[in-house]
C-alpha atoms as a PDB file:
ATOM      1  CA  UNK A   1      34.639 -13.748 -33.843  1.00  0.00           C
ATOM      2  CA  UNK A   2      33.599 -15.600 -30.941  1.00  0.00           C
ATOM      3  CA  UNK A   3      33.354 -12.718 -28.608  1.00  0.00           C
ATOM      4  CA  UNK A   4      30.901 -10.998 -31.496  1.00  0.00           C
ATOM      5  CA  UNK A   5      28.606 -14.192 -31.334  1.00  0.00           C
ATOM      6  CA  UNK A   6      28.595 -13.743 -27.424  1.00  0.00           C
ATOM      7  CA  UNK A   7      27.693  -9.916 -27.379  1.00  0.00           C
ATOM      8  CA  UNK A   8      25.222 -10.447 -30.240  1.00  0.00           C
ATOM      9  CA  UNK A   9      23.282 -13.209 -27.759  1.00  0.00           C
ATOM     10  CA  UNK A  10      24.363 -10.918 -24.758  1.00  0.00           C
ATOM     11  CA  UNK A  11      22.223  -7.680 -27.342  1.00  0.00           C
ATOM     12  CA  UNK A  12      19.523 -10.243 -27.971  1.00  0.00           C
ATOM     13  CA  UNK A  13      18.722 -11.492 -24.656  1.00  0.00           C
ATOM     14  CA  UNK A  14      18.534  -8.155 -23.127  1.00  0.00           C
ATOM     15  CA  UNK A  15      16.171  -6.944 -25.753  1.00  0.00           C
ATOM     16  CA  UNK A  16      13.890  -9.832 -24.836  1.00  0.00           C
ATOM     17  CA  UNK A  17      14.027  -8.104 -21.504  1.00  0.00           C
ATOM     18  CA  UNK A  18      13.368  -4.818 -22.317  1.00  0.00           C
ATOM     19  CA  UNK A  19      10.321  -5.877 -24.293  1.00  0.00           C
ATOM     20  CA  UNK A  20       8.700  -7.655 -21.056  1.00  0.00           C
ATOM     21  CA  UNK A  21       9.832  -4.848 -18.452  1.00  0.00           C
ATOM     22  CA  UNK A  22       7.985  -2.027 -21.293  1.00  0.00           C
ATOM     23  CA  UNK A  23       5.260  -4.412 -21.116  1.00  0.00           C
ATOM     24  CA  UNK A  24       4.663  -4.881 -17.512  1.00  0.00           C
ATOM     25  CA  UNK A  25       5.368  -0.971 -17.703  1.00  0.00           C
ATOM     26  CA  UNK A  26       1.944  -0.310 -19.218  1.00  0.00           C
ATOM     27  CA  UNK A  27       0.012  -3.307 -17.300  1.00  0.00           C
ATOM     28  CA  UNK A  28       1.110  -1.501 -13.994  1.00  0.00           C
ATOM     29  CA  UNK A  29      -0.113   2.124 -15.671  1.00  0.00           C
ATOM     30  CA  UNK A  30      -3.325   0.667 -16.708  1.00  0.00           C
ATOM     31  CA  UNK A  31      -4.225  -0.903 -13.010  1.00  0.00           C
ATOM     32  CA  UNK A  32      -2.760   2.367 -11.525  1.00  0.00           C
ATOM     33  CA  UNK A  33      -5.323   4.442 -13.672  1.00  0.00           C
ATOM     34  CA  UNK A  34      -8.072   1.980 -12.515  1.00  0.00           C
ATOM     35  CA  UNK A  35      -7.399   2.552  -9.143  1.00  0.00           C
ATOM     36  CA  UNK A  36      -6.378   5.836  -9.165  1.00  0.00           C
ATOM     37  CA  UNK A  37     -10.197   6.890 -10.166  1.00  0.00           C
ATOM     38  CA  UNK A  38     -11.152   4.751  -6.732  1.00  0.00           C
ATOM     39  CA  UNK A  39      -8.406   6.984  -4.099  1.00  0.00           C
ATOM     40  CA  UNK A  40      -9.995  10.217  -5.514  1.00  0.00           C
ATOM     41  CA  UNK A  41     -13.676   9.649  -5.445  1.00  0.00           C
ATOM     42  CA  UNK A  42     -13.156   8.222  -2.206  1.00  0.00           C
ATOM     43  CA  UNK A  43     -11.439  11.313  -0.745  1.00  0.00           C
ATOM     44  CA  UNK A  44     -14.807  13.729  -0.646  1.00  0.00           C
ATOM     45  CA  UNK A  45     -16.531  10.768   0.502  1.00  0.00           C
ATOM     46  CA  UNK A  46     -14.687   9.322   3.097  1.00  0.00           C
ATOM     47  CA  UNK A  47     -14.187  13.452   4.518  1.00  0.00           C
ATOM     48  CA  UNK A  48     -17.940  13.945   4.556  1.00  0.00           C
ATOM     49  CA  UNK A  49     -18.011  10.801   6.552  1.00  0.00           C
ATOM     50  CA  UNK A  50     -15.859  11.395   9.229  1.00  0.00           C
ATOM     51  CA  UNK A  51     -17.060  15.512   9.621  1.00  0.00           C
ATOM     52  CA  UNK A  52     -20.638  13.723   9.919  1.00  0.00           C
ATOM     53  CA  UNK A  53     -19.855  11.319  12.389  1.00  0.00           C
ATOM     54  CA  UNK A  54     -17.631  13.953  14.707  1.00  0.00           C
ATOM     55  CA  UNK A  55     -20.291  16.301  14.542  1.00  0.00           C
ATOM     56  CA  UNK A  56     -22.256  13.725  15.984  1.00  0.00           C
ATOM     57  CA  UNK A  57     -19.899  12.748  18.535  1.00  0.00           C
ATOM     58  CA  UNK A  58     -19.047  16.724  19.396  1.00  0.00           C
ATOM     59  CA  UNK A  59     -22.618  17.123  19.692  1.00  0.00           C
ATOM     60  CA  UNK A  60     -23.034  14.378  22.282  1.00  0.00           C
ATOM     61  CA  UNK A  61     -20.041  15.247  24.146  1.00  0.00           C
ATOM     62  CA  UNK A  62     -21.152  19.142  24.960  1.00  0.00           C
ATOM     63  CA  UNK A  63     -24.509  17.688  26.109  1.00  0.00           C
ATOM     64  CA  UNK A  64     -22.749  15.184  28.290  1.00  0.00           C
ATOM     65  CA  UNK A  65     -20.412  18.309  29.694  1.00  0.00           C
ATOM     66  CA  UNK A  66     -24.530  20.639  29.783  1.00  0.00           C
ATOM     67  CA  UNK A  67     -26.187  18.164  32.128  1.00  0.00           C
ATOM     68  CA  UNK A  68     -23.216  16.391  33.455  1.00  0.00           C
ATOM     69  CA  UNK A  69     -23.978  12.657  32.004  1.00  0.00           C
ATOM     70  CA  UNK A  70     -21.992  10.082  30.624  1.00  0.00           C
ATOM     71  CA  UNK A  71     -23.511   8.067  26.904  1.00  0.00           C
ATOM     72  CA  UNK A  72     -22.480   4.800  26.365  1.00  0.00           C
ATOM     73  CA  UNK A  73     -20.408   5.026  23.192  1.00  0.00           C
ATOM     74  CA  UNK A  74     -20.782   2.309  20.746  1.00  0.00           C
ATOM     75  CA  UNK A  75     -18.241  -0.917  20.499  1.00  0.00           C
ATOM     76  CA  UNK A  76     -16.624   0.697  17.318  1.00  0.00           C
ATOM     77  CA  UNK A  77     -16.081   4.062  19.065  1.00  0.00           C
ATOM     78  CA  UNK A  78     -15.212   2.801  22.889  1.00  0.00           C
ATOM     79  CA  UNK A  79     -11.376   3.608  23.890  1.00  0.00           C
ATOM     80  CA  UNK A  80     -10.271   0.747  25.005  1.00  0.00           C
ATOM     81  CA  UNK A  81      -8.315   1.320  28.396  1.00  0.00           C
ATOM     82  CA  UNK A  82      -4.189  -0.606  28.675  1.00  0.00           C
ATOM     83  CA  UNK A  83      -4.966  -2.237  25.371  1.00  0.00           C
ATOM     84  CA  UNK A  84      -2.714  -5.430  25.591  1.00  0.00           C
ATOM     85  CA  UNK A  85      -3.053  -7.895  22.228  1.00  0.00           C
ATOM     86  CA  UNK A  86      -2.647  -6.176  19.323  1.00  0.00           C
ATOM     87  CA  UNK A  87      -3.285  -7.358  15.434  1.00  0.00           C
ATOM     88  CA  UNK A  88      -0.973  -5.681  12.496  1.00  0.00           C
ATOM     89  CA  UNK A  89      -2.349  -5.961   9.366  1.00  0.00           C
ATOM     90  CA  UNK A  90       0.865  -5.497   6.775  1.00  0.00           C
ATOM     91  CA  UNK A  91      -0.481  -4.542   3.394  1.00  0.00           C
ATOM     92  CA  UNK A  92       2.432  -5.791   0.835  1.00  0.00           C
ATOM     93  CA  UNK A  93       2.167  -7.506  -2.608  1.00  0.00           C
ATOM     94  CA  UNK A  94       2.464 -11.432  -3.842  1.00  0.00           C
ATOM     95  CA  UNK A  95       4.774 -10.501  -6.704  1.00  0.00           C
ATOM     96  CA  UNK A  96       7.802  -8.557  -6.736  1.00  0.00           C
ATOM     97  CA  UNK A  97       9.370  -6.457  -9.264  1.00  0.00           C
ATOM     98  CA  UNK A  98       7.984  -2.710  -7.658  1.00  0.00           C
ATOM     99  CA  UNK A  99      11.631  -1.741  -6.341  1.00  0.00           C
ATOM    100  CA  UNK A 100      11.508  -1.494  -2.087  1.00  0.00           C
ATOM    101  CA  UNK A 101       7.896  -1.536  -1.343  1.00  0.00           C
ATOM    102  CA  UNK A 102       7.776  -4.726  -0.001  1.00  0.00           C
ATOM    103  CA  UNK A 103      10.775  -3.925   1.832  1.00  0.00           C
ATOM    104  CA  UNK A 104       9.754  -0.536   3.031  1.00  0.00           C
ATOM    105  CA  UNK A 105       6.724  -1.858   4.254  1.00  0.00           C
ATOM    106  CA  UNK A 106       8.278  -4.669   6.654  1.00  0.00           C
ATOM    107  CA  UNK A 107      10.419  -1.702   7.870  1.00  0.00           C
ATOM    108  CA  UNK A 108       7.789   0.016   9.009  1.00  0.00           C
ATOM    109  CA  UNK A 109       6.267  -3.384  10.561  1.00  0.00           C
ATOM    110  CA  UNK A 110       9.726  -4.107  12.287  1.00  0.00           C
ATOM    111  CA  UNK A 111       9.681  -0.599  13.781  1.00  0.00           C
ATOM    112  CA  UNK A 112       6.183  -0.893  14.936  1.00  0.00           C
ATOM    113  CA  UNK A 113       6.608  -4.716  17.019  1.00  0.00           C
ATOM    114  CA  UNK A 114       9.220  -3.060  18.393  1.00  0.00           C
ATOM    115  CA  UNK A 115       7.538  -0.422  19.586  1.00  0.00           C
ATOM    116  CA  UNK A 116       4.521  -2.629  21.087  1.00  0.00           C
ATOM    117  CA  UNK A 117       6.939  -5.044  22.556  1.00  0.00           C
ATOM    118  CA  UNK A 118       9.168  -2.085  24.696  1.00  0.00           C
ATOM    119  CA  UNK A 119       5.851  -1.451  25.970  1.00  0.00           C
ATOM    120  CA  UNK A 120       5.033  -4.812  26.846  1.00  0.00           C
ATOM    121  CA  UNK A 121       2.325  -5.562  24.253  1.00  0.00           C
ATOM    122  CA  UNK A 122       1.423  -8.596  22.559  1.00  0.00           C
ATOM    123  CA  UNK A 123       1.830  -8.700  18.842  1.00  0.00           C
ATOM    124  CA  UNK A 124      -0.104 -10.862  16.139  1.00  0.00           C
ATOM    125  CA  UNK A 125       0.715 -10.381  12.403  1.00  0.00           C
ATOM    126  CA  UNK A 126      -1.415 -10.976   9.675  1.00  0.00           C
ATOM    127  CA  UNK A 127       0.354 -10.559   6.387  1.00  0.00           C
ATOM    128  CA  UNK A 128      -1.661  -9.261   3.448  1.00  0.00           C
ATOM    129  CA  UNK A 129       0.377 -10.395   0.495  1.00  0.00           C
ATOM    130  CA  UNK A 130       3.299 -12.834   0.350  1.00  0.00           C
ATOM    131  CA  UNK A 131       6.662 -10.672   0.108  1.00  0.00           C
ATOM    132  CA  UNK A 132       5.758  -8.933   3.807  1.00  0.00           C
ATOM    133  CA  UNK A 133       5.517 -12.717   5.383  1.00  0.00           C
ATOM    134  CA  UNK A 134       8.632 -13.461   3.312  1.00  0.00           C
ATOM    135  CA  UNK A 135      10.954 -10.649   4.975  1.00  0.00           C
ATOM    136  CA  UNK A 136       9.293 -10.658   8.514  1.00  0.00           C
ATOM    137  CA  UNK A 137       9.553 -14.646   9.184  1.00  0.00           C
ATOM    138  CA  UNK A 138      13.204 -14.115   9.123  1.00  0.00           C
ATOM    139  CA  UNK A 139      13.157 -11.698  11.814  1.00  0.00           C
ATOM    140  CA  UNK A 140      10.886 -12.976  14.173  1.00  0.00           C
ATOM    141  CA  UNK A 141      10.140 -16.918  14.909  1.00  0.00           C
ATOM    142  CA  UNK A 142       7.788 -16.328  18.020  1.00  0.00           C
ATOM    143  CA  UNK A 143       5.451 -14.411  16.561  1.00  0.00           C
ATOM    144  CA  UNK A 144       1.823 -15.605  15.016  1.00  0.00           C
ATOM    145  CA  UNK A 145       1.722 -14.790  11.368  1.00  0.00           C
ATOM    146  CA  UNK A 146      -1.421 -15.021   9.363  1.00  0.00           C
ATOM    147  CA  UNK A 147      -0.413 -14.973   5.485  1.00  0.00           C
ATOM    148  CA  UNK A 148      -3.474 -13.701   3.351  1.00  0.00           C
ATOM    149  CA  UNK A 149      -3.537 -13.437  -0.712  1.00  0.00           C
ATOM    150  CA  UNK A 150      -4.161  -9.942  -2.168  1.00  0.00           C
ATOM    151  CA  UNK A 151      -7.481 -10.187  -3.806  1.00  0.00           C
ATOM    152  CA  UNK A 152      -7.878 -11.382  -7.344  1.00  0.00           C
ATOM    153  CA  UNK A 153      -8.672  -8.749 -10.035  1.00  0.00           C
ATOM    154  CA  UNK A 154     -11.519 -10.229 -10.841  1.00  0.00           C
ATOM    155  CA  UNK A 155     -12.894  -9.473  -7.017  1.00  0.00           C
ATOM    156  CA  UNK A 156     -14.462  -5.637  -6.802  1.00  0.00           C
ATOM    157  CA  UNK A 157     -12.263  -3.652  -3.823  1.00  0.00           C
ATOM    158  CA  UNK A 158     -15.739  -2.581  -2.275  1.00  0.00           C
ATOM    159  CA  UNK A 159     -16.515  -6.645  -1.646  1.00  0.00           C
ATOM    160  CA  UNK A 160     -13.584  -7.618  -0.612  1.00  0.00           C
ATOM    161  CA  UNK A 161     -13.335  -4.547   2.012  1.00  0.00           C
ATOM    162  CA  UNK A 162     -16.703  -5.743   3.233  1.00  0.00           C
ATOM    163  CA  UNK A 163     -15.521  -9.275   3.947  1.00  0.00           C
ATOM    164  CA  UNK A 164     -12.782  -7.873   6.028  1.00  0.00           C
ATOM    165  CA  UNK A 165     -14.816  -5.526   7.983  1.00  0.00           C
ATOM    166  CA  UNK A 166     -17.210  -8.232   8.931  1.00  0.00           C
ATOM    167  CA  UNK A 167     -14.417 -10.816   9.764  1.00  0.00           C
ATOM    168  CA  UNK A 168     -12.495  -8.264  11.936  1.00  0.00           C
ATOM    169  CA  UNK A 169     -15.955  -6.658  13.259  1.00  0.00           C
ATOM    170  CA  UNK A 170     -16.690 -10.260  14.548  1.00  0.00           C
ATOM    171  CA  UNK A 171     -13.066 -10.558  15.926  1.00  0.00           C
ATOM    172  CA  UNK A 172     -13.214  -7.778  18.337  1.00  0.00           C
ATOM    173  CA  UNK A 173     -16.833  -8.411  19.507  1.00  0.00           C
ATOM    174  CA  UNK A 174     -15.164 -11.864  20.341  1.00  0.00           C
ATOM    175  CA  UNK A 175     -12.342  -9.686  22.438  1.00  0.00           C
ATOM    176  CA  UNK A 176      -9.866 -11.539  20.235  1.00  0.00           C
ATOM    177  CA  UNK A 177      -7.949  -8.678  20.287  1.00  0.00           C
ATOM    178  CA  UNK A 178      -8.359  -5.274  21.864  1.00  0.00           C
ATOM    179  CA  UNK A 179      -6.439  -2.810  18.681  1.00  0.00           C
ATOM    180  CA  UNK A 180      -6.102  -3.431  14.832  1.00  0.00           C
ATOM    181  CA  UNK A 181      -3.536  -1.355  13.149  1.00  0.00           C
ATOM    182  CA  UNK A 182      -3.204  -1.268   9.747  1.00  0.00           C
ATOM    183  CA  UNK A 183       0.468  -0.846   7.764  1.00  0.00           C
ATOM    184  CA  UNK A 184       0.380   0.414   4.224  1.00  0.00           C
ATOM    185  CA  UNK A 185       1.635   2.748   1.650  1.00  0.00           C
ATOM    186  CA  UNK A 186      -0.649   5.697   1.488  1.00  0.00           C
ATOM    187  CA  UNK A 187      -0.865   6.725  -2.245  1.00  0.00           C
ATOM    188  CA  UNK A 188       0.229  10.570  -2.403  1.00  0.00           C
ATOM    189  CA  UNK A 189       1.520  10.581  -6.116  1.00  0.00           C
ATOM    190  CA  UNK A 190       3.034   8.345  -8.850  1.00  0.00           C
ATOM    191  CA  UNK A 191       6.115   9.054  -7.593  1.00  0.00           C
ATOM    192  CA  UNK A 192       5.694   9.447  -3.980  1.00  0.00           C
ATOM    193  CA  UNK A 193       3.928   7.255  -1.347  1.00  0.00           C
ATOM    194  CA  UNK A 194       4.318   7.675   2.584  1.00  0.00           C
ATOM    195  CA  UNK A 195       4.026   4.366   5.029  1.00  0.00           C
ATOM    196  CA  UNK A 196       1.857   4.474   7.788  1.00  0.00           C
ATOM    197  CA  UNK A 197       0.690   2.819  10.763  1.00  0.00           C
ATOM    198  CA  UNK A 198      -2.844   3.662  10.926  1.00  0.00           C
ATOM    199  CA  UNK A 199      -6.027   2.111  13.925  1.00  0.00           C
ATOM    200  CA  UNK A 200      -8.734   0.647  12.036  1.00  0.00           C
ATOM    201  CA  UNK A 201     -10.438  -1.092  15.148  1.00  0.00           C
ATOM    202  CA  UNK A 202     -11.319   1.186  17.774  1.00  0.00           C
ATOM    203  CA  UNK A 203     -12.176   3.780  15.077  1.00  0.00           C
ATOM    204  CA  UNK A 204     -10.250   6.967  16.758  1.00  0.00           C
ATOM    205  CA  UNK A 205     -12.942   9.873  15.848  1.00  0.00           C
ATOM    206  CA  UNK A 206     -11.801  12.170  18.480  1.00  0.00           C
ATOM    207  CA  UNK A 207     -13.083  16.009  17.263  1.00  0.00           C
ATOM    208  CA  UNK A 208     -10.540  18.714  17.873  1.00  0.00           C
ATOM    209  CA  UNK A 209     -10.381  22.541  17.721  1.00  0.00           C
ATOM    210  CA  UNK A 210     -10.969  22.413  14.141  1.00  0.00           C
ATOM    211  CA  UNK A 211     -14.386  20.714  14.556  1.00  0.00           C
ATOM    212  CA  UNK A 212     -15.704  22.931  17.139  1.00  0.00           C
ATOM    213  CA  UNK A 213     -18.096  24.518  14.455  1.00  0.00           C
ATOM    214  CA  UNK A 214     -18.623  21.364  12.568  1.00  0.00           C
ATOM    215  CA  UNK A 215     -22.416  21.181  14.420  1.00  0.00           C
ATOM    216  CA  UNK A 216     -23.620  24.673  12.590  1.00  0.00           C
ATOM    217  CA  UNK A 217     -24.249  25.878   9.373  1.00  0.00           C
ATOM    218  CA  UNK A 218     -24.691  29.423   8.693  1.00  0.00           C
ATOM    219  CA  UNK A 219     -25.254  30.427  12.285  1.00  0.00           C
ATOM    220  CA  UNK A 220     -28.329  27.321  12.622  1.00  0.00           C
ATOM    221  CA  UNK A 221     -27.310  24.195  14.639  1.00  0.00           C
ATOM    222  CA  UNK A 222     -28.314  20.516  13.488  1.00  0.00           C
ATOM    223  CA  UNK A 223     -31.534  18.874  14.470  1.00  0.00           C
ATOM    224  CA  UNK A 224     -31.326  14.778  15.052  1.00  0.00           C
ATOM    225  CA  UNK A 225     -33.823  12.182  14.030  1.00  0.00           C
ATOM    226  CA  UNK A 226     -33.536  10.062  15.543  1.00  0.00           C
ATOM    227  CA  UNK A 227     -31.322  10.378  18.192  1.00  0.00           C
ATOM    228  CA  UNK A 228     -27.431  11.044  18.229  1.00  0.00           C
ATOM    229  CA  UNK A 229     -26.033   7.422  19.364  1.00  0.00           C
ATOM    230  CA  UNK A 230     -28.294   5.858  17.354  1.00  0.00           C
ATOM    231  CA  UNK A 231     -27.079   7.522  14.726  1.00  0.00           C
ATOM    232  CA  UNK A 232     -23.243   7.302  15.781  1.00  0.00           C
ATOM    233  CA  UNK A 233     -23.936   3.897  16.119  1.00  0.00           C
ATOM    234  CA  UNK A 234     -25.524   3.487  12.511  1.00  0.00           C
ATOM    235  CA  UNK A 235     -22.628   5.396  10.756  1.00  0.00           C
ATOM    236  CA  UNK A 236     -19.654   4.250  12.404  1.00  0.00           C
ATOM    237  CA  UNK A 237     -19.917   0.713  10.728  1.00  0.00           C
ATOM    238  CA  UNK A 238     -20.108   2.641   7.542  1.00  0.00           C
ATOM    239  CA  UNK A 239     -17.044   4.579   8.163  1.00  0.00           C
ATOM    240  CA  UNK A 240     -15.414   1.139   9.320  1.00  0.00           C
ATOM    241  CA  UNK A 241     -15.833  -0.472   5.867  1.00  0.00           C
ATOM    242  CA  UNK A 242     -14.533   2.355   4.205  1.00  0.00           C
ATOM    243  CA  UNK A 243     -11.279   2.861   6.413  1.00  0.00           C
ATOM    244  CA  UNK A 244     -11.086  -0.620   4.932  1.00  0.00           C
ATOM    245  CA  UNK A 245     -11.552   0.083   1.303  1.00  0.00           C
ATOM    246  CA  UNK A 246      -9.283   3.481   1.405  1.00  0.00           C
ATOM    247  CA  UNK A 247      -6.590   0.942   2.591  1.00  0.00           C
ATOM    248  CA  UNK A 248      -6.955  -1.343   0.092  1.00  0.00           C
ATOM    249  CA  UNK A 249      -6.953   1.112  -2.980  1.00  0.00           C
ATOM    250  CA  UNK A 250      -3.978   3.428  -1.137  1.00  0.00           C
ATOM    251  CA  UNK A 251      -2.277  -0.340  -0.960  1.00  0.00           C
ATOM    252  CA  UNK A 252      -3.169  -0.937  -4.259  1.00  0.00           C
ATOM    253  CA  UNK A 253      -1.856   2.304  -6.471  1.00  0.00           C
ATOM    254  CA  UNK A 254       1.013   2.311  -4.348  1.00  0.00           C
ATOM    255  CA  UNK A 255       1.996  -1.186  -5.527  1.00  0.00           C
ATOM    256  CA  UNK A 256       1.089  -0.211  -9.197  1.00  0.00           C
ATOM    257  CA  UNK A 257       3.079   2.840  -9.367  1.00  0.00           C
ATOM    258  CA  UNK A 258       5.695   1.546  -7.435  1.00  0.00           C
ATOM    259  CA  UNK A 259       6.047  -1.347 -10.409  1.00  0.00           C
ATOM    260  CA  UNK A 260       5.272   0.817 -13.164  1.00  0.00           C
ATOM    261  CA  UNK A 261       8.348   2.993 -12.021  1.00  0.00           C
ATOM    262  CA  UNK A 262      10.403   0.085 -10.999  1.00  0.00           C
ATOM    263  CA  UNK A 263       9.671  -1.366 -14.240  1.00  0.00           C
ATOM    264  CA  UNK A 264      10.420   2.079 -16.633  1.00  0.00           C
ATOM    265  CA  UNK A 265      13.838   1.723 -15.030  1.00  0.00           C
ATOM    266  CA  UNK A 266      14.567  -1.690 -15.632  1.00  0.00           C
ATOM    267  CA  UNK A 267      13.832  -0.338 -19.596  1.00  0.00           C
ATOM    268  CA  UNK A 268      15.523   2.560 -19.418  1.00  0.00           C
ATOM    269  CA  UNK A 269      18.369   0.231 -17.879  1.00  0.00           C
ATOM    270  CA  UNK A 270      18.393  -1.764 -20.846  1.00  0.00           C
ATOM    271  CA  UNK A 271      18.104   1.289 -23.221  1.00  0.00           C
ATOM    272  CA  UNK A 272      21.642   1.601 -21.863  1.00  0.00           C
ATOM    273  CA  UNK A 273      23.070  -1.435 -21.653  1.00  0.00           C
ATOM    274  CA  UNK A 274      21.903  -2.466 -25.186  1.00  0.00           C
ATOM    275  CA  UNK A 275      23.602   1.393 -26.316  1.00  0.00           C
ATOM    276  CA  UNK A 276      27.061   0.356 -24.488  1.00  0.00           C
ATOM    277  CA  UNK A 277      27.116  -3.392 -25.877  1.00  0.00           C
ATOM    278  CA  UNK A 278      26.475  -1.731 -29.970  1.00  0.00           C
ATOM    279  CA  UNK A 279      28.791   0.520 -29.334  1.00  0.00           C
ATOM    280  CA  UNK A 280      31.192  -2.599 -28.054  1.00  0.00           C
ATOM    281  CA  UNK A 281      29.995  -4.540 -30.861  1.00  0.00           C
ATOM    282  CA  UNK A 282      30.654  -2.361 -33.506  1.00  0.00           C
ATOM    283  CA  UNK A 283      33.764  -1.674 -32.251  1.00  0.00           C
ATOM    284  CA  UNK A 284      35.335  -5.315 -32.004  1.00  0.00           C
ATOM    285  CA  UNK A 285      33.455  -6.248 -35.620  1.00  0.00           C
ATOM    286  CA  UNK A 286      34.994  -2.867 -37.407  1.00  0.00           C
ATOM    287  CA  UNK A 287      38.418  -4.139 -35.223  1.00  0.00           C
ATOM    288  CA  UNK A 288      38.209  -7.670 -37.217  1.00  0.00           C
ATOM    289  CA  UNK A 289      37.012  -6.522 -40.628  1.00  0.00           C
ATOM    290  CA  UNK A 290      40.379  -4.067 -40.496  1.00  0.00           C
ATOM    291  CA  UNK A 291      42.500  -7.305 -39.271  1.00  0.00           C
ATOM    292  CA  UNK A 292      41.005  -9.136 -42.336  1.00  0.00           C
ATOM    293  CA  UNK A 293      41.860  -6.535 -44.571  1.00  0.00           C
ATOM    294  CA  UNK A 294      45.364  -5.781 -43.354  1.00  0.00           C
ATOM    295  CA  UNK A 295      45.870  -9.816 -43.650  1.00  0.00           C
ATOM    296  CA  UNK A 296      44.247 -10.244 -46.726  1.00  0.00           C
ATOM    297  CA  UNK A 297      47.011  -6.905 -48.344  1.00  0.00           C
ATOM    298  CA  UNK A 298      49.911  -8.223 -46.387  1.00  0.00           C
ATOM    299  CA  UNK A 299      49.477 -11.784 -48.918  1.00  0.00           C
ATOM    300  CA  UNK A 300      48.809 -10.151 -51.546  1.00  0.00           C
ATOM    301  CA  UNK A 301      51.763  -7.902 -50.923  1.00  0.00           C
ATOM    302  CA  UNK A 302      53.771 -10.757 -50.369  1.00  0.00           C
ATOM    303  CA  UNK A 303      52.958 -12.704 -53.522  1.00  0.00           C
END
């Protein structure tokens, strides 16, 4: 009977289980619904945006090719030339529990410092989130890490991308560094989310053939007021803050839906186990209550 009592604590304990992974299950849903709503209306947004500001910036460049000039871009849109210090920003989580983000993440950071170091760059790290900082200090010891808290619930994503803009805004006018690089999960669905290595700082608005016809509508070209750099140089701080906040929300429903499925696992898991131990249970208690009853006839049989 012993090995009943054990599987019956075993049953127990694992139920307890299954009750807190269904129930960080739907907290995960619920914050991936919130932010969710944020990465779509951002989309047509941050589009409009960017097609605004390369108009702008095709515009200028086939006047500067017209009467053979050369504009003086803005800081935000200046290329700079053998960029040598580099910042990575690693977008990762404080808690764990959401299966290999964190991991996949300091993969992609790994692969990038390699990268930057073959070509003789200098690498600074600044870890958003705890687990990144966790993985990467094993891996490299001569490296500058920054460690930085995800923000608190409480704190709106629009804010907090603000702060971040102005901090790293005032960074590079400093010439602390001459390219910021952001690593995150890009949210594509629940189920699927694609790392990247995306430059925050030069912003790289660089029209291409597909933007050739971005400066006419219905066969009547754009008037400016006032003129194009100063409105380059008005938008481009706009589009800065929200590279920020499309990183943080990507970052954030990839985290959510990567515990939310991480976590409906861990319950199905336990749907399982707690099946197989019954099963075991029943099996060994319907074995004993037939060894009772074959004992209990054998003495009677005997008498």
């Amino acid at each position: 009977m012993a090995g009943l009592k054990e599987l019956r604590t075993r049953i127990d304990a694992i139920k307890s289980t299954q009750k807190i992974t269904a129930a960080m299950k739907m907290v995960a849903a619920s914050r991936l619904r919130r932010v969710q709503i944020l990465v779509d209306k951002n989309q047509g947004y941050a589009d409009n945006l960017r097609k605004s500001a390369k108009r702008v910036i095709y515009d200028i460049e086939a006047e500067e090719k017209e009467k053979h000039i050369k504009y003086m871009r803005p800081t935000l849109a200046q290329e700079v030339k053998n960029p040598h210090k580099y910042v990575l920003v690693v977008m990762s989580s404080d808690r764990g529990l959401c299966g290999s983000y964190n991991t996949n993440a300091a993969k992609k950071t790994i692969a990038r410092i390699e990268e930057l170091r073959k070509n003789g760059k200098e690498v600074i790290v600044v870890c958003w989130g705890k687990k990144a900082y966790d993985i990467l200090r094993h891996t490299y010891n001569d490296i500058e890490f920054t460690v930085l808290e995800t923000p608190d619930k409480s704190v709106s994503y629009p804010k907090e991308a603000q702060k971040v803009a102005q901090k790293l805004l005032e960074a590079f006018s400093a010439k602390k560094f001459d390219v910021c690089e952001f690593i995150y999960a890009d949210f594509i669905t629940v189920m699927n989310r694609n790392f990247v290595c995306e430059q925050v700082c030069p912003i790289n608005l660089f029209p291409d053939e597909g933007d050739k016809n971005l400066n006419m509508v219905n066969g009547a070209f754009y008037e400016y007021v006032p003129d194009k750099l100063t409105i380059l140089e008005k938008i481009l701080p706009i589009i800065f803050i929200d590279n920020i906040f499309r990183i943080l929300v990507n970052s954030a429903a990839s985290e959510h839906s990567a515990r939310m499925t991480s976590m409906d696992n861990a319950t199905n898991n336990a749907k399982d186990m707690i099946s197989d131990l019954t099963l075991k249970y029943n099996s060994l208690r319907q074995s004993a209550i037939t060894t009772e009853l074959i004992e209990i006839i054998a003495g009677a049989e005997a008498v």
